[in-house]
N, C-alpha and C. Protein backbone atom coordinates (compact mmCIF):
# COMPACT_ATOMS: atom_id res chain seq x y z
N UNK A 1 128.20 96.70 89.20
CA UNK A 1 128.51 96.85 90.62
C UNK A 1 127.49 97.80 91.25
N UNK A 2 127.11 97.31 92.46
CA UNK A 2 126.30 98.04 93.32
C UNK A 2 126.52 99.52 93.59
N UNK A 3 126.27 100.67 93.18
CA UNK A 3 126.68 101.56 93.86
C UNK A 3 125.89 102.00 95.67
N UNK A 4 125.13 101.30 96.07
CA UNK A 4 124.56 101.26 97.30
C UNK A 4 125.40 100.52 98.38
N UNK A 5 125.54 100.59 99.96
CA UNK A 5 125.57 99.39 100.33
C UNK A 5 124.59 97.93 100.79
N UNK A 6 124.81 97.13 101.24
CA UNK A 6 123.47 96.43 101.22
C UNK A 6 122.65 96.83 102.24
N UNK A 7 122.97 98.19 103.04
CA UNK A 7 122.14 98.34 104.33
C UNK A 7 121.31 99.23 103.27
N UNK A 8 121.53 100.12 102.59
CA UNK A 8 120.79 101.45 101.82
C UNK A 8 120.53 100.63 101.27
N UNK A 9 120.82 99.37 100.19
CA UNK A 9 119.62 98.88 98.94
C UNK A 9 118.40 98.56 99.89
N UNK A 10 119.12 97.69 101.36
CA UNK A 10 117.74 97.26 101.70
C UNK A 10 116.87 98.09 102.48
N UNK A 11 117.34 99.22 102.39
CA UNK A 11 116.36 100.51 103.44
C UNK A 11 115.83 101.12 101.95
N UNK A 12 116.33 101.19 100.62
CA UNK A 12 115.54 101.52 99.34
C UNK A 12 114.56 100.52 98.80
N UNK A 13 115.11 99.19 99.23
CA UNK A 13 113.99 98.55 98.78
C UNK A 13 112.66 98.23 99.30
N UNK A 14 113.07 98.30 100.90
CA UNK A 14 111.84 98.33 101.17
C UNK A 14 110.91 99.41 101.43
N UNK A 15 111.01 100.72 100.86
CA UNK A 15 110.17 101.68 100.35
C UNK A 15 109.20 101.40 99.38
N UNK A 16 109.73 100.64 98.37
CA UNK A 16 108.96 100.54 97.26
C UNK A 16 108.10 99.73 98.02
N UNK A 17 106.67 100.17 97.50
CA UNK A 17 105.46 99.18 97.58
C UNK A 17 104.76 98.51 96.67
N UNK A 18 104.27 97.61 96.75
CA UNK A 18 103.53 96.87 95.62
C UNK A 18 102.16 97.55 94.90
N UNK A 19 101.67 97.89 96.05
CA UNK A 19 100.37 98.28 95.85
C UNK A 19 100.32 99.77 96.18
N UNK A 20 98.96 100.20 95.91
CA UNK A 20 98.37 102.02 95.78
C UNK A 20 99.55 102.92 95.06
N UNK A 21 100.03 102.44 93.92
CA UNK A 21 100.94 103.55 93.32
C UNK A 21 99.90 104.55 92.70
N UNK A 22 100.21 105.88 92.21
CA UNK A 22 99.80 107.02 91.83
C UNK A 22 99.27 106.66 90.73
N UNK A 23 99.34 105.72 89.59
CA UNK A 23 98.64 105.29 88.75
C UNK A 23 97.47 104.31 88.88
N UNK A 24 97.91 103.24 89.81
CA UNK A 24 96.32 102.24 90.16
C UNK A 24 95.31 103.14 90.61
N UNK A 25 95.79 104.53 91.83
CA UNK A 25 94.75 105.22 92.38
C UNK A 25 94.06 105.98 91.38
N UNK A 26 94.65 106.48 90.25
CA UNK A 26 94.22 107.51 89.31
C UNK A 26 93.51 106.37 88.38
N UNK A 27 93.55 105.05 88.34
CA UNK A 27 93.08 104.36 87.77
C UNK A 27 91.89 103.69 87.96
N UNK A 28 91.97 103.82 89.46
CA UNK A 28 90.62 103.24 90.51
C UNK A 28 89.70 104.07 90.49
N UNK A 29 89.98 105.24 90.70
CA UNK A 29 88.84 106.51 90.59
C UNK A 29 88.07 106.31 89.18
N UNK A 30 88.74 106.24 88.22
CA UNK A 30 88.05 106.61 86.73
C UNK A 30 87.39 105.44 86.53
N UNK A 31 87.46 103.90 87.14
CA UNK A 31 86.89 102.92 86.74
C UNK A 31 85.36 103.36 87.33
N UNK A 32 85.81 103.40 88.77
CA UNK A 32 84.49 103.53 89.95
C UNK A 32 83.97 104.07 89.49
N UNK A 33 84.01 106.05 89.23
CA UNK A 33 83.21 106.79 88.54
C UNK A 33 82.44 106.31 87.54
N UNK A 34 82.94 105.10 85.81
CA UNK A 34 82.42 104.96 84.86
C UNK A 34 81.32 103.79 85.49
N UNK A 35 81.34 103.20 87.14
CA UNK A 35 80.79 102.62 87.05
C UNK A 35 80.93 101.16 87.19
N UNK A 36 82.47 100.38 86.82
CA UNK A 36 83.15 99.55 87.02
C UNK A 36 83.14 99.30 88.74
N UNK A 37 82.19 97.65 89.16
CA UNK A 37 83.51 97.38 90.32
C UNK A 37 84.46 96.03 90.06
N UNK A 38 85.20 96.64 91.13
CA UNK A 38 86.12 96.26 91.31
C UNK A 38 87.04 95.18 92.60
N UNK A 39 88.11 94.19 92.37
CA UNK A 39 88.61 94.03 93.49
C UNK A 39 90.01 94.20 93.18
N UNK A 40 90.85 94.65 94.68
CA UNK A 40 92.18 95.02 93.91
C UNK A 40 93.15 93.81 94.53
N UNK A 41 94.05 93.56 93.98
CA UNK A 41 95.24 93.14 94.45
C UNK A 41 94.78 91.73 94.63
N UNK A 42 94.15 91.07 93.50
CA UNK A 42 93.35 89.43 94.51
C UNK A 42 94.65 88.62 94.54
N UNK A 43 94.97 88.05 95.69
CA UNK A 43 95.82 87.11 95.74
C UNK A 43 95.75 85.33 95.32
N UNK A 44 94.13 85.17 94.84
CA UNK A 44 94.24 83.76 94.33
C UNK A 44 94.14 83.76 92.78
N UNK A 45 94.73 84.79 92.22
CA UNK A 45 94.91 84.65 90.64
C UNK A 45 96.20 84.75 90.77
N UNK A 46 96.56 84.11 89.47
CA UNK A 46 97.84 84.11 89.30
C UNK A 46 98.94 85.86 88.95
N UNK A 47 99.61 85.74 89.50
CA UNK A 47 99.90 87.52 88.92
C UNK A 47 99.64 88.23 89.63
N UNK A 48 98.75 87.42 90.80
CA UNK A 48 98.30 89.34 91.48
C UNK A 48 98.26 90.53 90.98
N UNK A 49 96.55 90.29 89.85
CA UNK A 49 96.46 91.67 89.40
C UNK A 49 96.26 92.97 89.92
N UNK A 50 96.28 93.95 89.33
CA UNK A 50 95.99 94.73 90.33
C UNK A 50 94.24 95.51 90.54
N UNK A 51 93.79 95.01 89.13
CA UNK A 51 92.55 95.24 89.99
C UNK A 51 92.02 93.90 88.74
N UNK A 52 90.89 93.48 89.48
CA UNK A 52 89.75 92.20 89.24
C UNK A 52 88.51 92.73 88.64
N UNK A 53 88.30 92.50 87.47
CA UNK A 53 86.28 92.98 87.17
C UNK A 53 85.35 92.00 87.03
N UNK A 54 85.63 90.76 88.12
CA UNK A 54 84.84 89.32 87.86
C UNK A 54 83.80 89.66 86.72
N UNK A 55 82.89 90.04 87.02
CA UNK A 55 81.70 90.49 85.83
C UNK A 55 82.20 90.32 84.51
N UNK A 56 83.28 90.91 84.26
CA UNK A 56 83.19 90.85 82.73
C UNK A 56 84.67 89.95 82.39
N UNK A 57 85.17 89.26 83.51
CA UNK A 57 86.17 88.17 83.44
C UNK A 57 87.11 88.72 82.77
N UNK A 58 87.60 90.40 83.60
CA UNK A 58 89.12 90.86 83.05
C UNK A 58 90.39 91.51 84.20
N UNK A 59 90.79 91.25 84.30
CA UNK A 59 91.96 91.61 84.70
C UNK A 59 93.00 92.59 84.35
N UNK A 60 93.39 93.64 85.27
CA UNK A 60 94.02 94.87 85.00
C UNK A 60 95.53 94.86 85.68
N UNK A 61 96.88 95.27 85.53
CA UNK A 61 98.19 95.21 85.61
C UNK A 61 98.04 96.42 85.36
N UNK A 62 98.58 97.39 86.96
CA UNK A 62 99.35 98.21 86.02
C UNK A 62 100.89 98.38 86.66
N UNK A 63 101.90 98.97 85.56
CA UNK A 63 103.06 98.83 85.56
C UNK A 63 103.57 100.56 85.69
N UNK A 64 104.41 100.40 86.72
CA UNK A 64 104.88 101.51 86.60
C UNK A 64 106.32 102.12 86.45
N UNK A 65 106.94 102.87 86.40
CA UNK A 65 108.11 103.52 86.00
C UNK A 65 109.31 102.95 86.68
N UNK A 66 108.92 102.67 87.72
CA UNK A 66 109.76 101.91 88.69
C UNK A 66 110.76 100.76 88.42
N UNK A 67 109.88 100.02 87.90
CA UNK A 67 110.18 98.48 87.82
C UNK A 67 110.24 98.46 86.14
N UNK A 68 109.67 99.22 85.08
CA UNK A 68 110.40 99.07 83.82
C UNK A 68 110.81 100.34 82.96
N UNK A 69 111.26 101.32 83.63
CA UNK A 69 111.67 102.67 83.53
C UNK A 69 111.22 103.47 82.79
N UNK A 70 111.11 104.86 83.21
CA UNK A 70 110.48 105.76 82.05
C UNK A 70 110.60 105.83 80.36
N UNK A 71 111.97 105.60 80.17
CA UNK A 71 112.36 105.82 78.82
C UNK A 71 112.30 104.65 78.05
N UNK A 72 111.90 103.10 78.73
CA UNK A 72 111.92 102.32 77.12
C UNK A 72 111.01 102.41 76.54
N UNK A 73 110.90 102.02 75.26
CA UNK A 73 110.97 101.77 74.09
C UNK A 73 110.12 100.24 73.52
């Protein structure tokens, strides 16, 4: 059971954002710096990764605490 009502889930949910969490940004910096570019968020791959390195044909996800919680396992 919900402990929210559906006005607060949907004023919590739409806080969360998809994109620029505290990890892609801390993630974007260290690529750029080594030198890596980049595109973020491409919408014609499947998945909408979150960042693109056409050049070397890889693809980056990152996942955060949010959506599969701090503590698993």
């Amino acid at each position: 059971m919900d402990r929210h009502t559906p006005k607060q889930r949907k004023r919590n949910m739409q806080a969360v954002k998809s994109a620029g969490s505290k990890i892609e940004k801390t993630l974007g910096k260290a690529l750029w710096k080594k030198g890596f570019r980049y595109r973020k968020n491409v919408k014609t791959i499947f998945g909408k990764p979150d960042f693109v390195l056409r050049k070397y044909n890889i693809v980056i996800f990152c996942d955060s605490e949010f959506w599969h919680g701090k503590d698993w396992e």
